[in-house]
Protein backbone atom coordinates (compact mmCIF):
# COMPACT_ATOMS: atom_id res chain seq x y z
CA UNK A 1 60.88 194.43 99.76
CA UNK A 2 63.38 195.19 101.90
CA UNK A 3 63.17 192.60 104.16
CA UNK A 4 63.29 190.25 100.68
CA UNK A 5 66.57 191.88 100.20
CA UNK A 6 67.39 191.31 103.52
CA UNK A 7 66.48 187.52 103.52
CA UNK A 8 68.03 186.49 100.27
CA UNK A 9 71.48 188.21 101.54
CA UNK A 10 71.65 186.11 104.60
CA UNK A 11 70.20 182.94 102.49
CA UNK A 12 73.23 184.11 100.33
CA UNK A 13 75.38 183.79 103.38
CA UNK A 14 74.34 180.82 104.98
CA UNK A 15 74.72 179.25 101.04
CA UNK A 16 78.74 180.59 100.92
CA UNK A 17 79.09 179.10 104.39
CA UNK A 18 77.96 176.39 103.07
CA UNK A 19 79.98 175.80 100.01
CA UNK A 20 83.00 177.11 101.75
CA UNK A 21 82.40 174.39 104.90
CA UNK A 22 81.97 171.47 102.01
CA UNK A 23 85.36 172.72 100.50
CA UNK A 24 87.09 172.79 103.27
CA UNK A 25 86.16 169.09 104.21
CA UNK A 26 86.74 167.72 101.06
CA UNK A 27 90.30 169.41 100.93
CA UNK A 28 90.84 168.70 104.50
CA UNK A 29 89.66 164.81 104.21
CA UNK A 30 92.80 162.83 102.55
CA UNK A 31 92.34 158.85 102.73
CA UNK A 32 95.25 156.89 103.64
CA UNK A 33 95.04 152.93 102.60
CA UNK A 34 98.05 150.38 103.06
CA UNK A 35 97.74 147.43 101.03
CA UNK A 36 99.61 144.40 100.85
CA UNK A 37 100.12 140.65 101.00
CA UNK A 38 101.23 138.01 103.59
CA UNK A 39 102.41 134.64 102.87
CA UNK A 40 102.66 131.44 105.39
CA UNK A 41 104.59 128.75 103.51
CA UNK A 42 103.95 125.33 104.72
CA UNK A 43 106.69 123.57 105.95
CA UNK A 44 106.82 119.76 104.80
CA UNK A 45 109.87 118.63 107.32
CA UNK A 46 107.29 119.97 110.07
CA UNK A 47 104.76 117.10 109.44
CA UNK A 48 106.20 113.86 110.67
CA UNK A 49 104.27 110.57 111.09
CA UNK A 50 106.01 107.75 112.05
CA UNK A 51 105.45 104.28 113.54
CA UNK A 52 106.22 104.25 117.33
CA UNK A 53 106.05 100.23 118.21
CA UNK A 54 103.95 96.54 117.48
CA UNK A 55 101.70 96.92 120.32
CA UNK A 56 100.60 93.54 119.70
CA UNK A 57 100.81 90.76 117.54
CA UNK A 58 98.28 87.50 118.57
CA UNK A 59 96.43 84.61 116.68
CA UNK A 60 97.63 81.11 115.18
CA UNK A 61 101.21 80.48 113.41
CA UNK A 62 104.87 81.63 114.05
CA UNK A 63 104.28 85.45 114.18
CA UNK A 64 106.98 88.48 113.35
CA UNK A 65 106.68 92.20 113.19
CA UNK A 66 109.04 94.47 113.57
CA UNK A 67 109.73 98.32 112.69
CA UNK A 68 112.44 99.01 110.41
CA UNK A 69 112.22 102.83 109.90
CA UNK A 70 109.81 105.89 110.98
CA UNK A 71 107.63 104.88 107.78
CA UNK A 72 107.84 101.12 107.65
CA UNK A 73 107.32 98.12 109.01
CA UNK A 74 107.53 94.60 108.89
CA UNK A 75 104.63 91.52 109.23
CA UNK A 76 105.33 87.59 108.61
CA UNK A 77 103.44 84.60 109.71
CA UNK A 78 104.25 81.20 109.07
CA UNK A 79 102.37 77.70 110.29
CA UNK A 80 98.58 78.67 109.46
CA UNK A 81 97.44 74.81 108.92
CA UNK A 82 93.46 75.53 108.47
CA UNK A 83 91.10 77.30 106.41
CA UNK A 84 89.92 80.50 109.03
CA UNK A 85 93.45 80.70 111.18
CA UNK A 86 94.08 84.35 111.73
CA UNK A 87 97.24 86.13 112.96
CA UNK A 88 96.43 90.02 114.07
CA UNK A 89 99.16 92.86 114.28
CA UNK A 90 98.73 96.10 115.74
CA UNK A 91 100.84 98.67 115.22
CA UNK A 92 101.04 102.18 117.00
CA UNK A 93 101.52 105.48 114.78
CA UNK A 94 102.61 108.32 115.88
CA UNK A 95 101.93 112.26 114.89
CA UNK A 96 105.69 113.67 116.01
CA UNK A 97 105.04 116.97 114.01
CA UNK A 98 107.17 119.61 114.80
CA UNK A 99 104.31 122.39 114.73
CA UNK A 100 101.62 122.59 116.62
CA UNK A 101 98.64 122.78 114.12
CA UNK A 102 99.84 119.80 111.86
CA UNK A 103 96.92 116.99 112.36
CA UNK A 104 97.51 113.68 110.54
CA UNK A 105 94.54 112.42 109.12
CA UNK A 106 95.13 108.43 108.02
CA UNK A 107 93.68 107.46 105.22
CA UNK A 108 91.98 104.25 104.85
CA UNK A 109 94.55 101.63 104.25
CA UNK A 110 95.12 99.78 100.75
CA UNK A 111 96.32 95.95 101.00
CA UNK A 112 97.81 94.11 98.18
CA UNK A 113 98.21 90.49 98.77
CA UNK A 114 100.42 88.47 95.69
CA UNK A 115 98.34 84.94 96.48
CA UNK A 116 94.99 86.15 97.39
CA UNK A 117 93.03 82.98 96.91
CA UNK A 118 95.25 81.73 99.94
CA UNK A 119 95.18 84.80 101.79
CA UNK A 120 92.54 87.22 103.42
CA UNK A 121 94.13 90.72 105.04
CA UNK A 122 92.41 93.55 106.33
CA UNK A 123 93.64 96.61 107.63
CA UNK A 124 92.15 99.68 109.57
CA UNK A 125 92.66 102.71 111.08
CA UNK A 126 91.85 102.29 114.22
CA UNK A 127 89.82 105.70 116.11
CA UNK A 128 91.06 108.00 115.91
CA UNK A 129 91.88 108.48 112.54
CA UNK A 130 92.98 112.42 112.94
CA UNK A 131 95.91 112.39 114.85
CA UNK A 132 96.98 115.86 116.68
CA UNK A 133 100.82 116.46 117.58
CA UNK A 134 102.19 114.11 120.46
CA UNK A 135 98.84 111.96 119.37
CA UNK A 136 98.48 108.21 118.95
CA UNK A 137 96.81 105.72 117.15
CA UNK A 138 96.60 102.20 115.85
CA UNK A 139 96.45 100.38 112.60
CA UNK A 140 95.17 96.55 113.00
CA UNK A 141 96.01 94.49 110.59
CA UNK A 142 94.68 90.74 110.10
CA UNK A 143 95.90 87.98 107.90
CA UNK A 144 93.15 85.00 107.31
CA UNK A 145 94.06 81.80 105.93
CA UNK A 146 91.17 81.14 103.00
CA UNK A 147 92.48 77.19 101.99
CA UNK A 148 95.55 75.38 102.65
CA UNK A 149 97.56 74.10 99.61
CA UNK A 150 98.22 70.32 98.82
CA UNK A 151 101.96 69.44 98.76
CA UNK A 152 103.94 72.25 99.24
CA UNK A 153 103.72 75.87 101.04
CA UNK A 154 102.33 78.48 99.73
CA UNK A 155 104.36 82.25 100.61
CA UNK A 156 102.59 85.58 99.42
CA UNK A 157 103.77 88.73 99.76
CA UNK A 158 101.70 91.23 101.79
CA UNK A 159 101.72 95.34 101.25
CA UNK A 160 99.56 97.16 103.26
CA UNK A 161 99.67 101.24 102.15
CA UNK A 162 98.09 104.08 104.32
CA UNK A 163 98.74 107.39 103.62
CA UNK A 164 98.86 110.38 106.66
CA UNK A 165 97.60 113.28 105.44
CA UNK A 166 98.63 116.88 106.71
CA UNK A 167 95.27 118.65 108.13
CA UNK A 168 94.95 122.05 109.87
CA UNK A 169 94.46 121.48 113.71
């Protein structure tokens, strides 16, 4: 019996060490959390796509192209006598982004041509079409005579859209 006494006292003990142990880490355990947000605003006059030059302009008639701004440019040809006569301009675009993770992704180009059942244009993008800083590429753009009028000249205007599109690097 005694050692029953004896037993349950130090089972007693061991059970206030216990407790006392538990206390004393869940007093002496304080969390500390620091929350919070961060913000990166883009910055629009970073991203800068211009044209850079008419690398080339070849084919049949009197041909013209010229830059007249970072964003546009110029294309005219004149003296396309037959059905099939192309003229071909290339021009060179240029990703001068300020910072370095602005990519320009071109989009595919859109052409609008006033007197389309005279006129044929294409335009691409040439590869690449994502364009890192300091990074080059071409658009190509063709005009195609379809017919040639009877009696006088025929004049269409030409408007060919692409669009560069600010991508992560």
């Amino acid at each position: 019996m005694e050692d029953m006494k004896r037993r349950t006292g130090i089972l007693g003990v061991l059970i206030a060490i216990l407790a006392i142990g538990i206390g004393y880490a869940v007093v002496s355990a304080i969390p500390l959390e620091i929350k919070g947000t961060g913000t990166v605003a883009s910055n629009p006059d970073g991203f800068v796509v211009k044209f850079k030059e008419v690398a080339s302009k070849t084919g049949a008639g009197t041909l013209n192209a010229g830059i007249t701004d970072d964003t546009h440019a110029t294309i005219s040809v004149s003296g396309l006598t037959e059905s099939g006569q192309k003229a071909t301009f290339v021009y060179t675009v240029l990703n001068a982004s300020e910072e370095m993770n602005y990519a320009a992704n071109l989009t595919t180009p859109t052409v609008e041509v006033e007197k389309s059942e005279y006129f044929d244009v294409t335009a691409i993008v040439d590869n690449p079409t994502t364009i890192k800083q300091n990074e080059t590429t071409t658009v190509t753009v063709v005009v195609t005579a379809k017919k040639t009028p009877v009696g006088d000249d025929v004049t269409s205007n030409i408007t060919v859209t692409l669009n560069a599109e600010a991508v992560e690097a």
